[in-house]
Protein backbone atom coordinates (compact mmCIF):
# COMPACT_ATOMS: atom_id res chain seq x y z
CA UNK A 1 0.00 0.00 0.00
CA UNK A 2 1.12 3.12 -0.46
CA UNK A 3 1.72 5.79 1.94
CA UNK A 4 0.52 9.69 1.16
CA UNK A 5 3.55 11.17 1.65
CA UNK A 6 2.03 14.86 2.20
CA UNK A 7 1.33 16.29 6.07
CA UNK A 8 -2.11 17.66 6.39
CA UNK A 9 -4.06 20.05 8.38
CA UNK A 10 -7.16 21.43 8.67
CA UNK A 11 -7.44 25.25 7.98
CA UNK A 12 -11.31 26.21 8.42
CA UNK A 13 -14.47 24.45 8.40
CA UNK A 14 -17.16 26.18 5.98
CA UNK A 15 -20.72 26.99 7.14
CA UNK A 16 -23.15 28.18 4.57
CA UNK A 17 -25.99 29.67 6.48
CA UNK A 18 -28.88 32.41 5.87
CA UNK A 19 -28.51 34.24 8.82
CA UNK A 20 -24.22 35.53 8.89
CA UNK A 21 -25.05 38.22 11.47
CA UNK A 22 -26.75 35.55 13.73
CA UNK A 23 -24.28 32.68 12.89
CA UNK A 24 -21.09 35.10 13.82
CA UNK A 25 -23.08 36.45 16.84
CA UNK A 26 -23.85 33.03 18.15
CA UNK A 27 -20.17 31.31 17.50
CA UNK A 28 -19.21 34.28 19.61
CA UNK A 29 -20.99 33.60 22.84
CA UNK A 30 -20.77 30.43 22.44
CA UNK A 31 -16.66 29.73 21.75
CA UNK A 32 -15.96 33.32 22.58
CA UNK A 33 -14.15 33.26 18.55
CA UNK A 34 -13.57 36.89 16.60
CA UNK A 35 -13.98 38.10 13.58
CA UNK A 36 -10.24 37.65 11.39
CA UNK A 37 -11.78 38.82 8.05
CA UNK A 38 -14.38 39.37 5.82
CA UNK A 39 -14.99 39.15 1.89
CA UNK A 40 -17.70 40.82 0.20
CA UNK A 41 -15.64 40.41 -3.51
CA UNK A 42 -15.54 36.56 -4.91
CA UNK A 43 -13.57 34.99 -7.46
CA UNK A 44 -15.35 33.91 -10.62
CA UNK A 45 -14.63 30.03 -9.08
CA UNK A 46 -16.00 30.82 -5.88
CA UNK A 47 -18.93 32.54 -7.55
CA UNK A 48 -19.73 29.49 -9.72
CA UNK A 49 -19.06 27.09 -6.89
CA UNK A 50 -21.52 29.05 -3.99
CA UNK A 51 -23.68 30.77 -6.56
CA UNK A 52 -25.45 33.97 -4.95
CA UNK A 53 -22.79 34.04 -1.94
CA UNK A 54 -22.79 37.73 -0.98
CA UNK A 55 -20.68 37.53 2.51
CA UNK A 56 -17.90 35.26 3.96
CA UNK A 57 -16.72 35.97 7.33
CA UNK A 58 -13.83 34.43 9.00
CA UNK A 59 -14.10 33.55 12.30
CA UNK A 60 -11.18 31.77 14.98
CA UNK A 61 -11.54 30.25 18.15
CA UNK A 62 -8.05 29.22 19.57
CA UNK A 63 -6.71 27.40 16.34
CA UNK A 64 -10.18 26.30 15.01
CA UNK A 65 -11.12 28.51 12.26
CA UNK A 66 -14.83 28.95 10.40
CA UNK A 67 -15.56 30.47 6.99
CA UNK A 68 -19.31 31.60 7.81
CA UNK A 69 -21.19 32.40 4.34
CA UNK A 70 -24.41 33.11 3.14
CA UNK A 71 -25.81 32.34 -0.62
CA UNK A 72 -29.04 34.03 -1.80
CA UNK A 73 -30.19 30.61 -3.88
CA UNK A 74 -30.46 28.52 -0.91
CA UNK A 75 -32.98 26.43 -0.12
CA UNK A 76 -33.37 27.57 3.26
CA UNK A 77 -33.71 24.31 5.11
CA UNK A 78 -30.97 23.14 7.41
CA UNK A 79 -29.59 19.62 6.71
CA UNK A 80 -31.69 16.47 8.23
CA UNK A 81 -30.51 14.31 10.93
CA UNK A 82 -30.40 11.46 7.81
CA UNK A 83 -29.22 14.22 4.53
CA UNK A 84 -25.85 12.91 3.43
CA UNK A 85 -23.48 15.33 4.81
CA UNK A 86 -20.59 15.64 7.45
CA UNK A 87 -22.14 14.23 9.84
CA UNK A 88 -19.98 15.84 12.92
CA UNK A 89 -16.56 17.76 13.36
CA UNK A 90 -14.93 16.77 16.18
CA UNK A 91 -12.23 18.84 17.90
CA UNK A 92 -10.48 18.18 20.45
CA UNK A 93 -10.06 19.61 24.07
CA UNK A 94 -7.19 20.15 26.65
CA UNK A 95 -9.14 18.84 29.71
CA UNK A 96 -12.21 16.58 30.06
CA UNK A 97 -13.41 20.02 32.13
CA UNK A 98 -13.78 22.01 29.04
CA UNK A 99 -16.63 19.58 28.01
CA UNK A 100 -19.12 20.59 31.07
CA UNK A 101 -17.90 24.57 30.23
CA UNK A 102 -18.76 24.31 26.73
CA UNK A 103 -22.29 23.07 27.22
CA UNK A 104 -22.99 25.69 29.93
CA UNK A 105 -21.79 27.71 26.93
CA UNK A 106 -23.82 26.47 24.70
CA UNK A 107 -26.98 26.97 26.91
CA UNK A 108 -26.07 29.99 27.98
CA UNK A 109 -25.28 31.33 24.19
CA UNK A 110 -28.67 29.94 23.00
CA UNK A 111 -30.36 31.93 25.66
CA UNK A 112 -27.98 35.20 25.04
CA UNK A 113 -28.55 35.09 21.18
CA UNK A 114 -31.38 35.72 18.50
CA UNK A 115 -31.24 33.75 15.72
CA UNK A 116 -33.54 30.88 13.98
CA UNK A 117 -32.30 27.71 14.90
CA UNK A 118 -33.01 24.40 11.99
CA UNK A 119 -32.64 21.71 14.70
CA UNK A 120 -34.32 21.93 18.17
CA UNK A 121 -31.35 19.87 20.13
CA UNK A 122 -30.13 20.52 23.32
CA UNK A 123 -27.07 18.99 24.05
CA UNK A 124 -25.94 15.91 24.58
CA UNK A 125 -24.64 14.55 27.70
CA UNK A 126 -21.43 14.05 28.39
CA UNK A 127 -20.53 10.44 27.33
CA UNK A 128 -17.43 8.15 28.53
CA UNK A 129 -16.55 5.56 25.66
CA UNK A 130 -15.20 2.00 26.53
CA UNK A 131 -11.33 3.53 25.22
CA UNK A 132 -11.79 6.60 28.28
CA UNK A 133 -12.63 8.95 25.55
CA UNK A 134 -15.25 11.60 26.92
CA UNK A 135 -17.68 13.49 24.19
CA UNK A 136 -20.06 16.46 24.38
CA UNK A 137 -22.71 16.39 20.86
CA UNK A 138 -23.49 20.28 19.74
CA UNK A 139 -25.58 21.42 16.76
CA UNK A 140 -25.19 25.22 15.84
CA UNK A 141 -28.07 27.24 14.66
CA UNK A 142 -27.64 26.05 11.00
CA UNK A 143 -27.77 21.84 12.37
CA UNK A 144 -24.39 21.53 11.57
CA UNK A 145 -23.10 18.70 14.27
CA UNK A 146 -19.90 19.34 16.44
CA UNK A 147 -18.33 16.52 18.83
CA UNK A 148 -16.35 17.99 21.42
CA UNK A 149 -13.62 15.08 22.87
CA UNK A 150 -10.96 14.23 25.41
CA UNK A 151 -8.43 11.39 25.53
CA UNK A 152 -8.00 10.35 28.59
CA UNK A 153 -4.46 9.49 27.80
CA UNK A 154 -3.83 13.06 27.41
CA UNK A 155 -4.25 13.64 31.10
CA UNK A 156 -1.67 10.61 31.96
C-alpha cells in the first residue's frame, strides 16, 4: 500500500448559512471566537461554486477557524438528521473540564442570542466511551453537528 507522503491540516471548516449576522453572533458567545476577516468580492470560481454568496466571514476560536457564508439561492432548510453530509466535526479539548464549560456555553449562548435555529437539540450529555474517551454532541443554529472530545491518555 502506499503511503501519502504529504502532512495535512485542517485550515477552516465552511458553514453556509442564511442568517451571517446571527451565525457570527452566536459562535461568539458560544466559543468566545472573533472576527479575522471578511470578503464581500468573490472569485469567478467561488462565484460558480456558492452561486449567490454575498458575505464570507472568518471567524477563529483558539486554532479552530470557520468560513461563515451566506448564498441568496439557498434552499433555506438546514440539513436532516439522515441528509448525506458531514455528519460531525470533532475537535479536540485540553481537559475533560472544558466539556461541562462548553455546554454551559452552549446553553447559555442559546439563551444570550437571536437567531432561527433548523434543529431543536439541546445537548448531549457528556458520554465516557469503553477507550476513556469523553464526548459532548453540539448542533449550531444552521444543524451543523460538532463533537467535542478528550483522551484520557492526554491527562496521563
Amino acid at each position: 500500500m502506499n503511503r501519502l507522503d504529504i502532512a495535512l491540516t485542517v485550515n477552516h471548516i465552511a458553514i453556509q448559512t442564511d442568517d451571517v449576522e446571527g451565525t457570527i453572533a452566536w459562535y461568539k458567545e458560544f466559543l468566545d471566537s472573533s472576527v479575522e476577516w471578511e470578503l464581500d468580492e468573490f472569485s469567478d470560481l467561488t462565484r460558480s461554486r456558492l452561486p449567490g454568496i454575498g458575505r464570507l466571514a472568518e471567524l477563529r476560536a483558539g486554532d479552530v477557524r470557520l468560513h461563515v457564508f451566506d448564498r441568496t439561492e439557498h434552499s433555506g432548510h438546514g440539513p436532516g438528521p439522515l441528509d448525506h453530509q458531514f455528519q460531525h466535526v470533532g475537535i479536540v479539548v485540553d481537559d475533560v473540564e472544558h466539556l461541562a464549560a462548553l455546554r454551559d456555553r452552549w446553553l447559555r449562548a442559546k439563551e444570550a442570542t437571536q437567531v432561527t435555529w433548523q434543529r431543536e437539540e439541546p445537548p448531549s450529555d457528556i458520554v465516557i466511551d469503553s477507550s476513556g474517551m469523553s464526548s459532548l454532541y453540539v448542533l449550531d443554529p444552521n444543524g451543523l453537528e460538532f463533537e467535542f472530545l478528550h483522551f484520557a491518555e492526554a491527562d496521563s
